[in-house]
C-alpha atoms as a PDB file:
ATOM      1  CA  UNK A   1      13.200  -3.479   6.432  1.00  0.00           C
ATOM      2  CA  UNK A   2      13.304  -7.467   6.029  1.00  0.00           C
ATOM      3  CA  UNK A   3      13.089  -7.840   9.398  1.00  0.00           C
ATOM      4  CA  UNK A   4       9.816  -5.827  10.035  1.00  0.00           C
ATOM      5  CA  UNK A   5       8.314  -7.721   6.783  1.00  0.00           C
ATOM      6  CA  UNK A   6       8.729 -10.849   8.457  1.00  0.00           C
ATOM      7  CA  UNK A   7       7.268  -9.599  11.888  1.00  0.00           C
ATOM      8  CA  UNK A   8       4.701  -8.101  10.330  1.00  0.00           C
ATOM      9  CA  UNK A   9       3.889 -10.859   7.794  1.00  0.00           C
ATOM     10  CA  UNK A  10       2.290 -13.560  10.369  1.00  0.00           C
ATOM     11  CA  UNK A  11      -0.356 -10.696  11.659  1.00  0.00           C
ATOM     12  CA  UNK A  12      -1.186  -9.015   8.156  1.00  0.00           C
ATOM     13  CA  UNK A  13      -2.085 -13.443   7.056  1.00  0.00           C
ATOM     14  CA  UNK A  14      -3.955 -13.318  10.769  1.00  0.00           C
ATOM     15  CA  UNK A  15      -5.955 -10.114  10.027  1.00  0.00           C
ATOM     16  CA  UNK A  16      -6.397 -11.414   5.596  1.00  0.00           C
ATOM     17  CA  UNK A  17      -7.503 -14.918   6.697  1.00  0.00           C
ATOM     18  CA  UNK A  18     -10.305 -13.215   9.978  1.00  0.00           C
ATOM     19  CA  UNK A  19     -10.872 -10.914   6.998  1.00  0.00           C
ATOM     20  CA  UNK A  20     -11.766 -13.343   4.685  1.00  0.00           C
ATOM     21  CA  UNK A  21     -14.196 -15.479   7.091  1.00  0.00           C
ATOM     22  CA  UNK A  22     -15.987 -12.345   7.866  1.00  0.00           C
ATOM     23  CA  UNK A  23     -16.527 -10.828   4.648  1.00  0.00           C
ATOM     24  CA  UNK A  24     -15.310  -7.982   5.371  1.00  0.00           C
ATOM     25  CA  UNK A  25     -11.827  -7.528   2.873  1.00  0.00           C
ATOM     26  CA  UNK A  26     -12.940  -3.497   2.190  1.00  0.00           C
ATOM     27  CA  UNK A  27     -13.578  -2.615   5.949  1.00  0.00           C
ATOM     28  CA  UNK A  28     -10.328  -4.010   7.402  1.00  0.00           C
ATOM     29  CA  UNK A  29      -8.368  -2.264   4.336  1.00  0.00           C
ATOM     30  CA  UNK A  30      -9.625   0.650   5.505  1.00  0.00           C
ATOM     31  CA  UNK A  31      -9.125   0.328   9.393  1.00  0.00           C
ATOM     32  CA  UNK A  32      -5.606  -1.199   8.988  1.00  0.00           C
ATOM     33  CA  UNK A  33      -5.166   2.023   6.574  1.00  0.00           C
ATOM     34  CA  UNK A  34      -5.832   4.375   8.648  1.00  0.00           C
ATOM     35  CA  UNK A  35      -4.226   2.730  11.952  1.00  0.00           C
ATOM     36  CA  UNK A  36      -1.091   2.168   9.731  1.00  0.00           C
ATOM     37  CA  UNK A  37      -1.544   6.279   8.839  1.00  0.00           C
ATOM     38  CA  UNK A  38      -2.144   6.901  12.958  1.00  0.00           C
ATOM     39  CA  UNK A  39       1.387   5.096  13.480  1.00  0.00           C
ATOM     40  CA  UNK A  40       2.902   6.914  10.747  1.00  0.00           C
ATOM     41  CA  UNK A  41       2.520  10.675  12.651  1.00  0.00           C
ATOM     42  CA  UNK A  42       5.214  11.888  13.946  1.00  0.00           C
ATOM     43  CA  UNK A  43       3.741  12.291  17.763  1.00  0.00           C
ATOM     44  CA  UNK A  44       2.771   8.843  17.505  1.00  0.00           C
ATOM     45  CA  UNK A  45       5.975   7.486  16.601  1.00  0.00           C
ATOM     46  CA  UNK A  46       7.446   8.805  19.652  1.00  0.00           C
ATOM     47  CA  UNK A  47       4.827   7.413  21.523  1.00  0.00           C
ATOM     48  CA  UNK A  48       5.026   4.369  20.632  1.00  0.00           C
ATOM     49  CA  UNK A  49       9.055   4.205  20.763  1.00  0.00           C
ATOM     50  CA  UNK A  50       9.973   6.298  23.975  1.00  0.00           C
ATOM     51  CA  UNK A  51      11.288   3.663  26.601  1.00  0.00           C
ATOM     52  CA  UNK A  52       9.055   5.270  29.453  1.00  0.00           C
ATOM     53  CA  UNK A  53       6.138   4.158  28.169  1.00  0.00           C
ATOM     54  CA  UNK A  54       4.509   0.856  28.818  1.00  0.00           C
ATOM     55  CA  UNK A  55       2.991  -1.608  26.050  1.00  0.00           C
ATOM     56  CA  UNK A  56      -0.467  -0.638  27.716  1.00  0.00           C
ATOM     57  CA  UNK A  57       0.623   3.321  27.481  1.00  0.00           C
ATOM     58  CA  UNK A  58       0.876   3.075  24.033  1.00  0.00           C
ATOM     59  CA  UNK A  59      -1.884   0.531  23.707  1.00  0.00           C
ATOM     60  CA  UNK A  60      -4.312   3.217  25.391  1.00  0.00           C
ATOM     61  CA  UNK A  61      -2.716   5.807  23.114  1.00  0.00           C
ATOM     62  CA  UNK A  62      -3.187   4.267  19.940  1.00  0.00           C
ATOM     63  CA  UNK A  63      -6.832   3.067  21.233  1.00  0.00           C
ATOM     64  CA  UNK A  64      -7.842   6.561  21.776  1.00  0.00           C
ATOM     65  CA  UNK A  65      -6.931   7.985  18.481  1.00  0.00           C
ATOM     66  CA  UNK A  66      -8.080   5.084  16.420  1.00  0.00           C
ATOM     67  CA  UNK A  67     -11.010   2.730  18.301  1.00  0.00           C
ATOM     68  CA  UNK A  68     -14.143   5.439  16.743  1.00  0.00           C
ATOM     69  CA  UNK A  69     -12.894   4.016  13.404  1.00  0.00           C
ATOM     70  CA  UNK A  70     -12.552   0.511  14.153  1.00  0.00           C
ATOM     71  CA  UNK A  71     -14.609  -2.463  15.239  1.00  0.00           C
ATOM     72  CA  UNK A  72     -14.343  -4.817  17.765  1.00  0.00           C
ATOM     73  CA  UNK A  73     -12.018  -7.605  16.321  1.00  0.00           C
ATOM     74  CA  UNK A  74      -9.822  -4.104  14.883  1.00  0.00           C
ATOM     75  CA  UNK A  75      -9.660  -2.950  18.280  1.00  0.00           C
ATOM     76  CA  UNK A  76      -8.511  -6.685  19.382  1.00  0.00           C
ATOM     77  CA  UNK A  77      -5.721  -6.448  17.001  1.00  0.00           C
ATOM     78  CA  UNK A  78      -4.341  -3.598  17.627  1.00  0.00           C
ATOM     79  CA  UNK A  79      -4.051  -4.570  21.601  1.00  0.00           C
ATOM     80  CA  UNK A  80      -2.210  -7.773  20.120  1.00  0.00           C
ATOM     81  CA  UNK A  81      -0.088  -6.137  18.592  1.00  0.00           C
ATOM     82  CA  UNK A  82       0.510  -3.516  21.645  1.00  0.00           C
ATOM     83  CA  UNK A  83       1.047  -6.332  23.740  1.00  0.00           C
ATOM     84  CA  UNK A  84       3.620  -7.789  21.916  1.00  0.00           C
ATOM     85  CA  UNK A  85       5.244  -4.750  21.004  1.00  0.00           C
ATOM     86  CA  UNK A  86       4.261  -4.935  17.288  1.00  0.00           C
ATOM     87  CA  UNK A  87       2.703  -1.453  16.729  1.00  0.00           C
ATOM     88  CA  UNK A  88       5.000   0.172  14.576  1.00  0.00           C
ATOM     89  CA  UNK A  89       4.779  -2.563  12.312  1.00  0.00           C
ATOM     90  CA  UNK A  90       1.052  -1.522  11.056  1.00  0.00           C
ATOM     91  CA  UNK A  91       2.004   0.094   8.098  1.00  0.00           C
ATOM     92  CA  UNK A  92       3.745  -3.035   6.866  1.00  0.00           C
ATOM     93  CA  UNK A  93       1.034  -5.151   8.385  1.00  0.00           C
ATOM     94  CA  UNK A  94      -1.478  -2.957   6.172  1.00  0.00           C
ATOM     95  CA  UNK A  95       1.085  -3.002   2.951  1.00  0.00           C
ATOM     96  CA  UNK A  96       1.335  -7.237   3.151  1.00  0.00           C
ATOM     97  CA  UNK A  97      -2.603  -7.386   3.517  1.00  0.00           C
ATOM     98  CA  UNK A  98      -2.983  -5.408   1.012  1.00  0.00           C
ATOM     99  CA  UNK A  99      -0.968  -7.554  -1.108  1.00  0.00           C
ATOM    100  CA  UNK A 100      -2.712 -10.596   0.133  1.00  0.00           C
ATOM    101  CA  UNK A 101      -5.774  -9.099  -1.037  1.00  0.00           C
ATOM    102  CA  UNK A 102      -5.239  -8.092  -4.657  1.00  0.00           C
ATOM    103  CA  UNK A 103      -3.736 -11.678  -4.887  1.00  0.00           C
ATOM    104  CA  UNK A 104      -7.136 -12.853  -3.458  1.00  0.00           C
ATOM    105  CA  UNK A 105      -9.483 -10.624  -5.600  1.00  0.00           C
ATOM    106  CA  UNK A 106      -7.376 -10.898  -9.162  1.00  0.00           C
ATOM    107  CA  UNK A 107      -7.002  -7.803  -9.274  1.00  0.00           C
ATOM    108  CA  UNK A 108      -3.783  -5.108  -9.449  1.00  0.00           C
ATOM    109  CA  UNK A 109      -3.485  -1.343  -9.207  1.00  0.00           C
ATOM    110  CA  UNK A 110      -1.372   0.367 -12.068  1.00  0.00           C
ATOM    111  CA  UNK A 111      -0.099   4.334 -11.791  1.00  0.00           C
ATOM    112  CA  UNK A 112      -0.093   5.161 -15.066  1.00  0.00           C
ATOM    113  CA  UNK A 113       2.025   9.017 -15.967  1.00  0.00           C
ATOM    114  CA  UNK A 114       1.469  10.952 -19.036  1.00  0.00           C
ATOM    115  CA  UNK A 115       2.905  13.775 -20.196  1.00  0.00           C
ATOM    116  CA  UNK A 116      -1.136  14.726 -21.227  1.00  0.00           C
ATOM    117  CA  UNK A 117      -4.189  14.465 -20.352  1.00  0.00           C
ATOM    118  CA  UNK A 118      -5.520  11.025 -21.359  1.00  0.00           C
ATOM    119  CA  UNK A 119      -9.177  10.669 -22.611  1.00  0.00           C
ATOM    120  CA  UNK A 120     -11.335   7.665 -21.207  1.00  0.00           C
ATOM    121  CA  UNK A 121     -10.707   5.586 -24.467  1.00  0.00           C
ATOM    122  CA  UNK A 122      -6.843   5.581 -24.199  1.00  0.00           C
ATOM    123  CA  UNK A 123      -7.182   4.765 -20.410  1.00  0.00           C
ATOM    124  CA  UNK A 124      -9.120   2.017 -21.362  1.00  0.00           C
ATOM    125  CA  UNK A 125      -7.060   0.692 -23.886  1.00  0.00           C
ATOM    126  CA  UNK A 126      -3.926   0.311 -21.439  1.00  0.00           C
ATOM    127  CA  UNK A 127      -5.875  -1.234 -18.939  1.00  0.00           C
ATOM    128  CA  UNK A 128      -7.020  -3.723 -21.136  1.00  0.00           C
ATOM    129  CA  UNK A 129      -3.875  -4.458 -22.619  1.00  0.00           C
ATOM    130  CA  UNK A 130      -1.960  -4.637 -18.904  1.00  0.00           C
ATOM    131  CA  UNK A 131      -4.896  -6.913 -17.295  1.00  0.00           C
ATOM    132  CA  UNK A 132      -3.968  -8.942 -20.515  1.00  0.00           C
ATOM    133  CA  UNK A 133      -0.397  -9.277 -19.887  1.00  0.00           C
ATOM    134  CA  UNK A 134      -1.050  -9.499 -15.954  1.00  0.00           C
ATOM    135  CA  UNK A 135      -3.682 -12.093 -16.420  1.00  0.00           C
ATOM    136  CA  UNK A 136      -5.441  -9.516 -13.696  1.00  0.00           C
ATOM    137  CA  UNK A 137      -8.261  -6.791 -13.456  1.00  0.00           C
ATOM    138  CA  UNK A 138      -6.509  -3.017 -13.327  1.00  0.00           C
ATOM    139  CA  UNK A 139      -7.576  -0.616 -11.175  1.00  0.00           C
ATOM    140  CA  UNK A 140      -5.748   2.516 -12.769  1.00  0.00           C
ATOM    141  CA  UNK A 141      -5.128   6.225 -11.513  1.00  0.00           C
ATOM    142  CA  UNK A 142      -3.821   8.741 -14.287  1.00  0.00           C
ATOM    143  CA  UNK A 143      -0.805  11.700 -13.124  1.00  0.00           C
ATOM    144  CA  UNK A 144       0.239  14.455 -15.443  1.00  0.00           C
ATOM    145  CA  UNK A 145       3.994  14.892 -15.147  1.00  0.00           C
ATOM    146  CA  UNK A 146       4.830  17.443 -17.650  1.00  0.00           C
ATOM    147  CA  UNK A 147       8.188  16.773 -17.122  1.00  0.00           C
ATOM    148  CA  UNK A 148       8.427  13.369 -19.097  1.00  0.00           C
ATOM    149  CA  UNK A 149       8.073  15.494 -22.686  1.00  0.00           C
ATOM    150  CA  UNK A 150       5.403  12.782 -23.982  1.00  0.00           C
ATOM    151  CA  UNK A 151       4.455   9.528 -23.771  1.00  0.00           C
ATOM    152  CA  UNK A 152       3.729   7.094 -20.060  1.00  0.00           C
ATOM    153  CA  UNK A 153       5.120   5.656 -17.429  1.00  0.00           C
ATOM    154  CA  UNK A 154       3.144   2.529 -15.910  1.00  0.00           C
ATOM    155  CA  UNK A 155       3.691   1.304 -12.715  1.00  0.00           C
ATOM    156  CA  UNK A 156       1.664  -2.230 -11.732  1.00  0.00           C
ATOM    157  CA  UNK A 157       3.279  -3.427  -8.557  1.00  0.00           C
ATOM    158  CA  UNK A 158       6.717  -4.303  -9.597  1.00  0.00           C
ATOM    159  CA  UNK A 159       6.418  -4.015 -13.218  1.00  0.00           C
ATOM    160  CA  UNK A 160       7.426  -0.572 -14.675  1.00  0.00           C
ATOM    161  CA  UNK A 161       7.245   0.338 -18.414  1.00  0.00           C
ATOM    162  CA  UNK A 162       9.141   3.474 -19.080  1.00  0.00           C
ATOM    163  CA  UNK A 163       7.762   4.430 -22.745  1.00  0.00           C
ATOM    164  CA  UNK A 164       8.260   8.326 -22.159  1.00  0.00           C
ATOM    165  CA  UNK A 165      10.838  10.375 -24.170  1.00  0.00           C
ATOM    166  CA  UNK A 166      12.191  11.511 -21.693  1.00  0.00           C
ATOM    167  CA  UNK A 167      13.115   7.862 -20.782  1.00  0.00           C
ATOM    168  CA  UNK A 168      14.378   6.971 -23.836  1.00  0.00           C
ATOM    169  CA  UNK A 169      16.705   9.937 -24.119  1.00  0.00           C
ATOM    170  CA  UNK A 170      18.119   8.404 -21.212  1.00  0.00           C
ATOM    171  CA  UNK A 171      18.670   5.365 -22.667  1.00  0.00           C
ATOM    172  CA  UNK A 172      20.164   6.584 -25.357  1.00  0.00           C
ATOM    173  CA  UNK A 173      22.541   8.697 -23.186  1.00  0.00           C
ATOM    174  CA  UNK A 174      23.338   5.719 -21.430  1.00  0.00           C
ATOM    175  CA  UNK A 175      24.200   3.786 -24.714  1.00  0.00           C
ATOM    176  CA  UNK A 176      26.061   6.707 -26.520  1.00  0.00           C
ATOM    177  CA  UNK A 177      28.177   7.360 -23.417  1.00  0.00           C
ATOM    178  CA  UNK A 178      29.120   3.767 -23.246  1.00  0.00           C
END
């Protein structure tokens, strides 16, 4: 997995950077998101690693599924990255952009679990309080999980606050089995 990261972390900078210049941050999220979901099917995948197919096989492949949804520097990419052999590397391509992005525009998404339905005031509130400790804007999407017997899990990149009861039974598991 470190390895693709670092192949894919020179063209995901190439793509934020054109990006960038061009004003045009939402569009390639979207056309690296749904190449990166192209080179996720299954059929694809053995496309684009079967050893009797030529980079310009799978280039035209990948082309004909995908160039109605991209533009002219999009389709330019993705035959750079046929060429050099690079497809299957999109949907870490489109993760590291992605990244580069949020870092550009300030801003971070949380996933925020609850064992109930949360009203817009309480959604509020934890936004607030995470862009506060984030120093960041939060774009947040609520999930029900039933399962956690009250109380939320937030996930904001690679911070995770477990305040359900269901994880704190856990802990205390952990501790009284100790």
């Amino acid at each position: 997995m470190a390895e693709l990261t670092t192949l894919a972390r020179p063209y995901a900078k190439a793509a934020f950077e054109f990006a960038i210049d061009a004003k045009q941050l939402p569009e390639w999220s979207e056309m690296l998101n749904f190449a990166s979901l192209v080179v996720g099917d299954e059929a694809m995948q053995e496309l684009l690693t079967s050893p009797h197919l030529t980079k310009d096989d799978q280039q035209e492949a990948m082309l004909k599924v995908c160039s109605d949804k991209l533009n002219d520097k999009a389709v330019n990419f993705i035959k750079l990255l046929a060429q050099n052999g690079r497809l299957v590397a999109l949907p870490e391509i489109e993760v590291l952009f992605n990244f580069l992005r949020s870092e550009f525009e300030k801003t971070v998404k949380a996933q925020i679990t609850s064992a109930t339905a949360l009203n817009e005031q309480q959604i509020s509130q934890i936004k607030e309080k995470l862009a506060a400790k984030l120093g960041r804007q939060v774009e947040a999407s609520v999930e029900i999980d039933a399962e956690l017997l009250g109380g939320l899990i937030i996930q904001a990149e690679d911070l995770v606050i477990d305040g359900s009861v269901r994880g704190k039974l856990a802990k205390l598991s952990d501790t009284l089995n100790v």
